[in-house]
Protein backbone atom coordinates (compact mmCIF):
# COMPACT_ATOMS: atom_id res chain seq x y z
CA UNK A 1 59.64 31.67 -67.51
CA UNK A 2 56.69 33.77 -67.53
CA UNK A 3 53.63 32.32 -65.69
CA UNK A 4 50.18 33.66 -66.64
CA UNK A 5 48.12 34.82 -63.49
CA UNK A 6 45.22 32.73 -61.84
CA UNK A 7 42.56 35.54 -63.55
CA UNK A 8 44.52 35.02 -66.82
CA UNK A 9 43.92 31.64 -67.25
CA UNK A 10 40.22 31.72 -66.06
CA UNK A 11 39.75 34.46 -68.41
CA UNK A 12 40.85 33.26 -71.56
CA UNK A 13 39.28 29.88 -70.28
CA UNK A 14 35.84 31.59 -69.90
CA UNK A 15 36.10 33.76 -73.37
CA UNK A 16 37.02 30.34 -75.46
CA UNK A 17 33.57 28.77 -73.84
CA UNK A 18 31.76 31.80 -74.23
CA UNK A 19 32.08 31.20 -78.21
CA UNK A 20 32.74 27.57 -78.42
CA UNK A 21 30.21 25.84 -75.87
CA UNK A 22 31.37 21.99 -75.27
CA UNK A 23 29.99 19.46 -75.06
CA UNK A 24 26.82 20.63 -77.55
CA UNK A 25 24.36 17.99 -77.58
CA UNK A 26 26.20 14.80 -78.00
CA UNK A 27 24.44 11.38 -77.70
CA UNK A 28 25.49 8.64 -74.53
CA UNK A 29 28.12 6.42 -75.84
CA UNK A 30 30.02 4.09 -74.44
CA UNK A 31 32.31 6.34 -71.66
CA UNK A 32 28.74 7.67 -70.75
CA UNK A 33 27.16 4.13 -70.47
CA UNK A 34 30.43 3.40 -67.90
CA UNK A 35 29.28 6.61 -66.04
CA UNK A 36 25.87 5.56 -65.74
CA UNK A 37 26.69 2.58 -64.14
CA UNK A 38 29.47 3.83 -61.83
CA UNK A 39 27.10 6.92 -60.90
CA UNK A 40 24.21 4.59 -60.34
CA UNK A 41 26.62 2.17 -57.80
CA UNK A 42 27.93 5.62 -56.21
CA UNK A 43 23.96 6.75 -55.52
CA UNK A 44 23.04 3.21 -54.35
CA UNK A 45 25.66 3.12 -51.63
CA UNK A 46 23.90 6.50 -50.10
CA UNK A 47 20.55 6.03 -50.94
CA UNK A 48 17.88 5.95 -47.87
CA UNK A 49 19.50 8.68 -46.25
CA UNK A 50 16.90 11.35 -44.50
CA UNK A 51 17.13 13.98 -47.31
CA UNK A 52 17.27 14.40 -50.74
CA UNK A 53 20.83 13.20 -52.25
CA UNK A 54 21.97 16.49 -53.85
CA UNK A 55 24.88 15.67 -56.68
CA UNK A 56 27.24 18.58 -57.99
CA UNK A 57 28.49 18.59 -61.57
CA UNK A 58 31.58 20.93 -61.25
CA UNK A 59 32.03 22.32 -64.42
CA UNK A 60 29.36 21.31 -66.51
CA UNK A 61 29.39 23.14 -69.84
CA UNK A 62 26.12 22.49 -71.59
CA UNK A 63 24.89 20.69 -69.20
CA UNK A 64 24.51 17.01 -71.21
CA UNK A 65 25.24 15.20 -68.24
CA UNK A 66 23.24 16.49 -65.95
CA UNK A 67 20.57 16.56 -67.79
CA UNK A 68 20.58 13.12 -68.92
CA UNK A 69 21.17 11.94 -65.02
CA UNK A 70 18.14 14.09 -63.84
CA UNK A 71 15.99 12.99 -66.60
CA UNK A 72 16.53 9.03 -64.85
CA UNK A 73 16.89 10.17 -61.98
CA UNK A 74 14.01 11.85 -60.88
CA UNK A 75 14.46 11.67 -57.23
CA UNK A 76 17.96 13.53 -57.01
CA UNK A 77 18.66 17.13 -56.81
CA UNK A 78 21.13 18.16 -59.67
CA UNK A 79 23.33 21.63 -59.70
CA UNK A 80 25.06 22.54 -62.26
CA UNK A 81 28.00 25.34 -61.96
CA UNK A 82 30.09 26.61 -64.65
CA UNK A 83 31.86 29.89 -65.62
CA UNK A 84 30.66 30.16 -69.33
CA UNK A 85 27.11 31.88 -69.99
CA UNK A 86 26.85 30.81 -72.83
CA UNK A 87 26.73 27.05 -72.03
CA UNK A 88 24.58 27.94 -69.04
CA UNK A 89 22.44 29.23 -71.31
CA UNK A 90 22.33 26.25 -73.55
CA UNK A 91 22.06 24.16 -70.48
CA UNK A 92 19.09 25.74 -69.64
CA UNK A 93 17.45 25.74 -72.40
CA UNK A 94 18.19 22.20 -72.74
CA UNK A 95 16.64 21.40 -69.81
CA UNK A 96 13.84 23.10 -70.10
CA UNK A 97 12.76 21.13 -73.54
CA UNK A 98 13.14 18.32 -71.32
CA UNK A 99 10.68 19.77 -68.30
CA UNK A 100 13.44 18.73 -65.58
CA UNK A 101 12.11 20.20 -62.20
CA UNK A 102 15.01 18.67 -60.42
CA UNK A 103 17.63 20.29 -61.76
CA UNK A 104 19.62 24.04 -61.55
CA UNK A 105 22.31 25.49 -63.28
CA UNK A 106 24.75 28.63 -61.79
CA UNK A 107 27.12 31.05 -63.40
CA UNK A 108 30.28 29.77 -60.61
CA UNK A 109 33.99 29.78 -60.99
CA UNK A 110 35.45 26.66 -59.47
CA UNK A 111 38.42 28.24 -58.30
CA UNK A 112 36.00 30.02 -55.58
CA UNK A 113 34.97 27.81 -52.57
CA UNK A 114 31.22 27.28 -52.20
CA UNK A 115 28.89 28.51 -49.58
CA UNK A 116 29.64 25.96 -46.53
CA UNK A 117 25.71 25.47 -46.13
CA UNK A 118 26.02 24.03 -49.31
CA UNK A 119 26.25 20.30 -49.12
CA UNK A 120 26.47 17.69 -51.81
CA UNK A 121 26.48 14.14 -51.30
CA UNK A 122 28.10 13.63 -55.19
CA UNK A 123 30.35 15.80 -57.05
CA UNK A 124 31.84 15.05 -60.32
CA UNK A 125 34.04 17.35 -62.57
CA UNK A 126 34.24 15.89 -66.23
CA UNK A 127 36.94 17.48 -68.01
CA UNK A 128 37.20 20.82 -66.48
CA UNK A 129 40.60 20.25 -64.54
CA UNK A 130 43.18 21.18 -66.81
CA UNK A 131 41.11 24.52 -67.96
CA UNK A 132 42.15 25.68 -64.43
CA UNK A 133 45.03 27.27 -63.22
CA UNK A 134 44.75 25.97 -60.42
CA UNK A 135 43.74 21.83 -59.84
CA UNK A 136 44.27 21.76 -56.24
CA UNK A 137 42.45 24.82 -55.29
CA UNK A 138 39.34 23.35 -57.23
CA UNK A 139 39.60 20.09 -55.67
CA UNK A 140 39.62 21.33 -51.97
């Protein structure tokens, strides 16, 4: 068998993204309704804490999750990190039109551990795995 390398995969993972961003700009339906509510439960059992609750969406494309969770929730620090420019980009600008202050977005690939200063008290990573070549590695 021949294996494609680790850079490979993230390559051709990135270039696909780069000209087809996902998810566009797709209303909340029902699998983001069950989010909501399991997000909201999540940030209820740490709320109170002495900082800011900082969440992570691993992976985020376009950003339409994290932008609709900072636009209700106001109080929370959202980052955003994602290999594809162009979806940054559209994430961006998408949350710009919106005027979210609480939210960032970052050019990261997830295969790459983040800075250990960097805390989250939330991380969620919607249908990024199985671009990777590596689950595990992101996960850890």
């Amino acid at each position: 068998m021949n294996f494609m390398s680790e850079q490979t995969i993230t390559q051709k993972s990135r270039n696909f993204y780069e000209k087809y961003q996902f998810p566009g700009n797709r209303p909340i339906d029902h699998d983001g309704l069950v989010f909501m509510r399991r997000f909201y439960q999540s940030i209820s059992k740490i709320s109170g804490k002495e900082n800011k609750i900082r969440v992570l969406d691993a992976g985020c494309g376009t950003g339409n999750t994290s932008i609709s969770l900072a636009g209700q929730f106001k109080e929370i620090e959202f980052v955003g990190l994602d290999q594809s420019v162009a979806s940054l980009n559209k994430a961006i600008s998408n949350a710009k039109k919106k005027s979210l202050t609480n939210l960032t977005f970052r050019k990261w690939n997830l295969l790459k551990p983040i800075q250990s200063q960097e805390k989250f008290d939330l991380a969620f990573c919607l249908g990024v795995l199985h671009h990777t070549a590596d689950m595990k590695k992101v996960m850890i």
